[in-house]
C-alpha atoms as a PDB file:
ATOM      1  CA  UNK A   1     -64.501 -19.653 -23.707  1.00  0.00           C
ATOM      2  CA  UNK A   2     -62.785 -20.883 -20.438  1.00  0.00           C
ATOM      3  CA  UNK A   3     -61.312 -18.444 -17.869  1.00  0.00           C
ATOM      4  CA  UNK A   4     -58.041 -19.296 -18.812  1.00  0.00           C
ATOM      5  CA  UNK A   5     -58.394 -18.231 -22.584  1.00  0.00           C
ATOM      6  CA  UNK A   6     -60.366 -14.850 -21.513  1.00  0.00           C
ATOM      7  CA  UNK A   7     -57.267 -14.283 -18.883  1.00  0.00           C
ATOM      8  CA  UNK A   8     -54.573 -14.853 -21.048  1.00  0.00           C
ATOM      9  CA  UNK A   9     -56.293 -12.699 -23.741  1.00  0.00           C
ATOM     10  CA  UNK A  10     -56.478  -9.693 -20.804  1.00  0.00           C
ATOM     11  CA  UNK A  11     -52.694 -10.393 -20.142  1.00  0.00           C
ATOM     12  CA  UNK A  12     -51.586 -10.229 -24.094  1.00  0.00           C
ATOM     13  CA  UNK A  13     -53.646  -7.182 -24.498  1.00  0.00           C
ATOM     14  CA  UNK A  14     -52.521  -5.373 -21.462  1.00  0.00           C
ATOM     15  CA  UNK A  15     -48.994  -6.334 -22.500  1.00  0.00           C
ATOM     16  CA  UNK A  16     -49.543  -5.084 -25.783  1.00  0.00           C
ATOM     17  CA  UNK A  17     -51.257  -1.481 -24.764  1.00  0.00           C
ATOM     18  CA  UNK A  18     -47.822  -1.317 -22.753  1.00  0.00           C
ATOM     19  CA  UNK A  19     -45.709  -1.417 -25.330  1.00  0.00           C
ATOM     20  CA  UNK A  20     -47.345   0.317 -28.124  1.00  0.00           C
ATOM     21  CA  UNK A  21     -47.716   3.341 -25.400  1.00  0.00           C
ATOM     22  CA  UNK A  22     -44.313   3.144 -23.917  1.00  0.00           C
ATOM     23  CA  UNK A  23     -42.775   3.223 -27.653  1.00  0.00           C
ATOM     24  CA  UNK A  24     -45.359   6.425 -28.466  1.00  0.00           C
ATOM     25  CA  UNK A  25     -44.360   8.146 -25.053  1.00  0.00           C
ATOM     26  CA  UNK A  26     -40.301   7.358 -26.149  1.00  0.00           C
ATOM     27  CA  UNK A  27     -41.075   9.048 -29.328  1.00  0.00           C
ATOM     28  CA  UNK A  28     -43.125  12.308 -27.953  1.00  0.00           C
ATOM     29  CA  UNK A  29     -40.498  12.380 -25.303  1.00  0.00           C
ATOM     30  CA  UNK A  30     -37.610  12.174 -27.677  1.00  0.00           C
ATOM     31  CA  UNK A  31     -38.927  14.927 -30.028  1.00  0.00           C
ATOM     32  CA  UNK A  32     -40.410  17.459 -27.704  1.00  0.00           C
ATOM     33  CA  UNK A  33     -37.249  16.830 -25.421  1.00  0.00           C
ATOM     34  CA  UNK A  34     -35.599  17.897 -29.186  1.00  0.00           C
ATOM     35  CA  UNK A  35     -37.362  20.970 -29.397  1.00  0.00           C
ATOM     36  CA  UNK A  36     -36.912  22.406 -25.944  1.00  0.00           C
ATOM     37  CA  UNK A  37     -33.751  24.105 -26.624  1.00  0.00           C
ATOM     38  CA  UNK A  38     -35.055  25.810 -29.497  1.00  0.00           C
ATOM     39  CA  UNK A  39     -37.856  27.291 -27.625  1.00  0.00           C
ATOM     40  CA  UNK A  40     -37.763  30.603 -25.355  1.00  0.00           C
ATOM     41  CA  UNK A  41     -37.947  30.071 -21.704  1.00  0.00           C
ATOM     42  CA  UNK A  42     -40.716  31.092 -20.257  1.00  0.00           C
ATOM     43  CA  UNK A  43     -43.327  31.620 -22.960  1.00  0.00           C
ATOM     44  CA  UNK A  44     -46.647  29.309 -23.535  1.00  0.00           C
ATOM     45  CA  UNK A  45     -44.565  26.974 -25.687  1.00  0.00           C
ATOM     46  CA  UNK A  46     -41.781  26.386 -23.578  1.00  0.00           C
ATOM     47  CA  UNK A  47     -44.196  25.268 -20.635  1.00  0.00           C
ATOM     48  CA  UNK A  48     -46.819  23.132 -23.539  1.00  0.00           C
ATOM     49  CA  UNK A  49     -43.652  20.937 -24.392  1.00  0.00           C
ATOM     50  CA  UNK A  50     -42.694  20.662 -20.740  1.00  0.00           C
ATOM     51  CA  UNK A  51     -45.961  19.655 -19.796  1.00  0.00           C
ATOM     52  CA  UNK A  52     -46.056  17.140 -23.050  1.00  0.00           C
ATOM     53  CA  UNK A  53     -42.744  15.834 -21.665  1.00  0.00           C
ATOM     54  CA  UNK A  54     -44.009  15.036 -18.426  1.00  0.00           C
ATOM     55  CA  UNK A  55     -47.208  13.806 -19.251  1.00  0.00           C
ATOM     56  CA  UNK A  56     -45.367  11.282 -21.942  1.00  0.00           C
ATOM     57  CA  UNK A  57     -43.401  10.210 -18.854  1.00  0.00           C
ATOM     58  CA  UNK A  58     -45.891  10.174 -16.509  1.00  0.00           C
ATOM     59  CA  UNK A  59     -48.564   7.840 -18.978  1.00  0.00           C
ATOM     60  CA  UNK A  60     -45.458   5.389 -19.605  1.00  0.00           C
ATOM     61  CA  UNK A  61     -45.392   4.827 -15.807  1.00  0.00           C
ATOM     62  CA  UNK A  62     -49.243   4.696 -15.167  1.00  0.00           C
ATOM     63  CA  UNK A  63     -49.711   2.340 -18.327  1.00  0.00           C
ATOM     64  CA  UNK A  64     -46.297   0.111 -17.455  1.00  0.00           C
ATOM     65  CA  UNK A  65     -47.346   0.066 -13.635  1.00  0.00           C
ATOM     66  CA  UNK A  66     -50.647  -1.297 -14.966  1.00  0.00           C
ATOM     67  CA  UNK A  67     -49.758  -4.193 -16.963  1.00  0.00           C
ATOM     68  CA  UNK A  68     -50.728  -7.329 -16.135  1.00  0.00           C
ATOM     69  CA  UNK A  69     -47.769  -9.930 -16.870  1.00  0.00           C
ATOM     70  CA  UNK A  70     -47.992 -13.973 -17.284  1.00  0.00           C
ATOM     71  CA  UNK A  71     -46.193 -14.274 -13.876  1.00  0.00           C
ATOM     72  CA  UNK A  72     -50.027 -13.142 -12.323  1.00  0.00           C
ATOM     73  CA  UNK A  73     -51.070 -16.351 -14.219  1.00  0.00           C
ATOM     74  CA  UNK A  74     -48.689 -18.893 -11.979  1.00  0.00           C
ATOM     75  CA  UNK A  75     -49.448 -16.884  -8.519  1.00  0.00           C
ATOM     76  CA  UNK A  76     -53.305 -16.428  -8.905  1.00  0.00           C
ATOM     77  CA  UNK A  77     -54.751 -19.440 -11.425  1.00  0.00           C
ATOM     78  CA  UNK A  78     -57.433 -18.391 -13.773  1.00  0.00           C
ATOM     79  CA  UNK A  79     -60.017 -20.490 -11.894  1.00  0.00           C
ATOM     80  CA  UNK A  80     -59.212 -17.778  -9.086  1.00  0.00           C
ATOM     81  CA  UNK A  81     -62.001 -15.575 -10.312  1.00  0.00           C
ATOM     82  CA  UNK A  82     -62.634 -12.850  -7.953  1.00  0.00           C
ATOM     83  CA  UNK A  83     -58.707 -12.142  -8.247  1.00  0.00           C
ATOM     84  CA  UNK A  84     -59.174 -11.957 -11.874  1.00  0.00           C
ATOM     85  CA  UNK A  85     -62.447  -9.925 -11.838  1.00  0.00           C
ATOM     86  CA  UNK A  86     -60.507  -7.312  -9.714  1.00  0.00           C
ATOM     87  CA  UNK A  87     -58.054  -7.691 -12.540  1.00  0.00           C
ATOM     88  CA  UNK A  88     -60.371  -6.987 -14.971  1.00  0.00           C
ATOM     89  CA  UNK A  89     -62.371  -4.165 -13.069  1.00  0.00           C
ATOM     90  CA  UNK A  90     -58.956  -2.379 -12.736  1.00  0.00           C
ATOM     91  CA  UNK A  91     -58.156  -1.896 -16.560  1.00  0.00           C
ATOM     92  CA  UNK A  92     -61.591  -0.703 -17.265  1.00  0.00           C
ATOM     93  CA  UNK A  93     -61.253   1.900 -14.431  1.00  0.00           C
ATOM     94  CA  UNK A  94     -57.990   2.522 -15.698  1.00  0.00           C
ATOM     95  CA  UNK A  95     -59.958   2.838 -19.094  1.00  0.00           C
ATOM     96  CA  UNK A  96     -62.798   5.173 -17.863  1.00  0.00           C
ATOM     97  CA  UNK A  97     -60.116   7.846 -16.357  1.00  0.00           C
ATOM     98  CA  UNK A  98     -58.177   8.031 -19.577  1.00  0.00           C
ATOM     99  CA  UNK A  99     -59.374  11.725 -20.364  1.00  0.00           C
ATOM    100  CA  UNK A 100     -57.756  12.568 -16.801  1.00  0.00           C
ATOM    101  CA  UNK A 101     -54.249  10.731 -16.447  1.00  0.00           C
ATOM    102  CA  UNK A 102     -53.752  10.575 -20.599  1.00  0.00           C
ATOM    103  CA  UNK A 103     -55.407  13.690 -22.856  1.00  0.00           C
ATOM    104  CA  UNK A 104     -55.432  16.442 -20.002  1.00  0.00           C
ATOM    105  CA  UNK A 105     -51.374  16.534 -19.202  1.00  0.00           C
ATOM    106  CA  UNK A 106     -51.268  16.043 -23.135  1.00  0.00           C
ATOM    107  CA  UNK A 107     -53.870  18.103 -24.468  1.00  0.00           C
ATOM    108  CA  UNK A 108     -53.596  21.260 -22.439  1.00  0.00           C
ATOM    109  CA  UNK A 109     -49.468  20.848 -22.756  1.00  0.00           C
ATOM    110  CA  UNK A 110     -50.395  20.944 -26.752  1.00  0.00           C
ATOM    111  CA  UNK A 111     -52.761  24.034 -26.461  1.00  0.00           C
ATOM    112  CA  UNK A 112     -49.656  25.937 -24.447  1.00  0.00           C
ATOM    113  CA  UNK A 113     -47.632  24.446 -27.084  1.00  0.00           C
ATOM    114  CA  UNK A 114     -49.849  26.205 -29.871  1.00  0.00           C
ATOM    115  CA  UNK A 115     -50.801  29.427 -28.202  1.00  0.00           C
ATOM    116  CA  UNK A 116     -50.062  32.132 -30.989  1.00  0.00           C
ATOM    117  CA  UNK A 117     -47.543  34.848 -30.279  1.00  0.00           C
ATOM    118  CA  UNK A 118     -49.414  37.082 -32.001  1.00  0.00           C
ATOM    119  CA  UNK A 119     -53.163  37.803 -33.078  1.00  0.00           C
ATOM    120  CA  UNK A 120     -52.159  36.682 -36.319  1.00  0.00           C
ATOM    121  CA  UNK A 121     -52.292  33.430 -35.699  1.00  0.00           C
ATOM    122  CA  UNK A 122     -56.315  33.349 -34.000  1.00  0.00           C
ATOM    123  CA  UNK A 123     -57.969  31.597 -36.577  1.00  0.00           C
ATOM    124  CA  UNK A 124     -55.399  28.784 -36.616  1.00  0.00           C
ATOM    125  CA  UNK A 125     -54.929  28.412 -32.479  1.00  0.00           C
ATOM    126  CA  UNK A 126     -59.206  27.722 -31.902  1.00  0.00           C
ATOM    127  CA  UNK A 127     -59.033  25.245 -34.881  1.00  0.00           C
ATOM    128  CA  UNK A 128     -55.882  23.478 -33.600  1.00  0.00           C
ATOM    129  CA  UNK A 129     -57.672  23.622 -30.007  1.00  0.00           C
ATOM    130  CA  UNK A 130     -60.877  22.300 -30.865  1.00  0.00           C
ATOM    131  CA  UNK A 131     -59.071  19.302 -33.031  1.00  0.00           C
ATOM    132  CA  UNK A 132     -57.227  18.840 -29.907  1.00  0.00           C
ATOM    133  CA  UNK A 133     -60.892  18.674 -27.937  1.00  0.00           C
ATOM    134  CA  UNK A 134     -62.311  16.808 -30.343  1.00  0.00           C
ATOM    135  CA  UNK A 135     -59.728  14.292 -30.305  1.00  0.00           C
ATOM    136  CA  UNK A 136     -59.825  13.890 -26.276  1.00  0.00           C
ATOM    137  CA  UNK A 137     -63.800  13.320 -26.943  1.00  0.00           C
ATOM    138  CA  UNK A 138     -62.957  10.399 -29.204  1.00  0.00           C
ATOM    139  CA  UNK A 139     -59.950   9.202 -27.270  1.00  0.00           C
ATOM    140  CA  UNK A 140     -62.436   9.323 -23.905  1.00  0.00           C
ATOM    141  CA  UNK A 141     -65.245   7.473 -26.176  1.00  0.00           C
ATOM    142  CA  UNK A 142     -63.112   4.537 -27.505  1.00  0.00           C
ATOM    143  CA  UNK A 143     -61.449   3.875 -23.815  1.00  0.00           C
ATOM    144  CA  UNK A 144     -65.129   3.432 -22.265  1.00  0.00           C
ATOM    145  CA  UNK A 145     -66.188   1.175 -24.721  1.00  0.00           C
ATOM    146  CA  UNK A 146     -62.741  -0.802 -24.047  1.00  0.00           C
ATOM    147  CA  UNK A 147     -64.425  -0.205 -20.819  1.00  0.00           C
ATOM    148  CA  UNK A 148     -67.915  -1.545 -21.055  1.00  0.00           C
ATOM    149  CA  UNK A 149     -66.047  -5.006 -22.857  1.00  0.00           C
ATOM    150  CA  UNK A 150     -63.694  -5.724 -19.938  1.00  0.00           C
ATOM    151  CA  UNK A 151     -66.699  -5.501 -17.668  1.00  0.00           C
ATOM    152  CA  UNK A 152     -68.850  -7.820 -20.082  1.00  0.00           C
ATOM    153  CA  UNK A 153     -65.442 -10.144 -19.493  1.00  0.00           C
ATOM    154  CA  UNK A 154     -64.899 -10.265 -16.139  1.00  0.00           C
ATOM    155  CA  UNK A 155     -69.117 -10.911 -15.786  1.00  0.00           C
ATOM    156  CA  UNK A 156     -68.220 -13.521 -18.078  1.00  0.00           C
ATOM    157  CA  UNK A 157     -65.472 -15.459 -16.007  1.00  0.00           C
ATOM    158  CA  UNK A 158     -66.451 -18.957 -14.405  1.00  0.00           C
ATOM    159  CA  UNK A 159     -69.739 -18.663 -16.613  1.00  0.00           C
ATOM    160  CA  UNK A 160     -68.156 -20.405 -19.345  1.00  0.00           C
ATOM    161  CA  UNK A 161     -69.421 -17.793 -21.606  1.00  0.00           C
ATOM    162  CA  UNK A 162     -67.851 -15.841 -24.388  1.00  0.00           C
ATOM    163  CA  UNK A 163     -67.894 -11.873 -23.774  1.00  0.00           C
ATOM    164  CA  UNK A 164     -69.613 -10.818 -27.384  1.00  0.00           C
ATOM    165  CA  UNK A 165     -66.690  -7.736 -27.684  1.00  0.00           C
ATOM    166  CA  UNK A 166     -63.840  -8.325 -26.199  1.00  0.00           C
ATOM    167  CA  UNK A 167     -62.238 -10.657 -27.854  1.00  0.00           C
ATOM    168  CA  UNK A 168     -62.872  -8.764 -31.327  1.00  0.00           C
ATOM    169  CA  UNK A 169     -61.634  -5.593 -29.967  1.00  0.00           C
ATOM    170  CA  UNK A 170     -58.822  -6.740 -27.881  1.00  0.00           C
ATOM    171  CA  UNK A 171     -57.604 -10.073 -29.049  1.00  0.00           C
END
């Protein structure tokens, strides 16, 4: 596979993590932003969906601030391969800290959201919590083997090779 290819494949998919996450975060934003009202100020809830809206916000700006375009490819060719493994080193960082900038703001904003107001409701909150872990674990899994292929990548630039998973996984 030639730089080019493997470069151009890193630009579509960074475009297209952008938009699929930018239309997710418009969606969480729209319906927690929905709910607010309904919700008493000052209680568990109230400060869960504010904390959901701000961390939808805030992952649409780290993920859109991220995102490689097609204008990189006409400033810095793909035979400039340091620029590009810097490129590539970036997104899997970006990658690796995913259970920081994307399931904490999200994941503790859901657990205020589903603290119970009673002790009724127990059982329910530490299975809904430890779905909610669980899910980060998986979430924090998938995005460092994302991870480990954009390194394999950018090792393979100027080699000529062809990174065994990344183009499967991100093409």
């Amino acid at each position: 596979m030639t730089n080019e290819a493997l470069v151009r494949s890193l630009i579509r998919c960074s475009i297209r993590r952008a938009v699929v996450e930018g239309v997710a975060a418009a969606v969480v934003l729209a319906a927690f932003a929905a709910l607010l009202p309904g919700i008493t100020a000052g209680t568990p809830a109230y400060y869960g969906c504010l904390l959901i809206i701000a961390g939808a916000g805030f992952i649409a700006g780290v993920v859109w601030s991220h995102a490689l375009s097609y204008r990189l490819l006409s400033s810095h060719p793909a035979s400039d391969v340091g620029f590009w493994r810097a490129a590539f080193q970036l997104q899997a960082r970006l990658l690796r800290l995913v259970p920081i900038w994307y399931c904490a703001p999200l994941g503790l904003g859901c657990v205020l959201f589903i603290v119970p107001r009673s002790d009724v409701g127990q059982a329910s909150f530490l299975l809904l919590s430890s779905m909610i872990v669980a899910g980060t674990v998986v979430v924090g899994w998938l995005n460092r083997s994302a991870a480990r292929s954009l390194d394999e990548a950018a090792g393979c630039l100027a080699e000529g090779l062809t990174p065994s998973r990344f183009m499967y996984q991100h093409s």
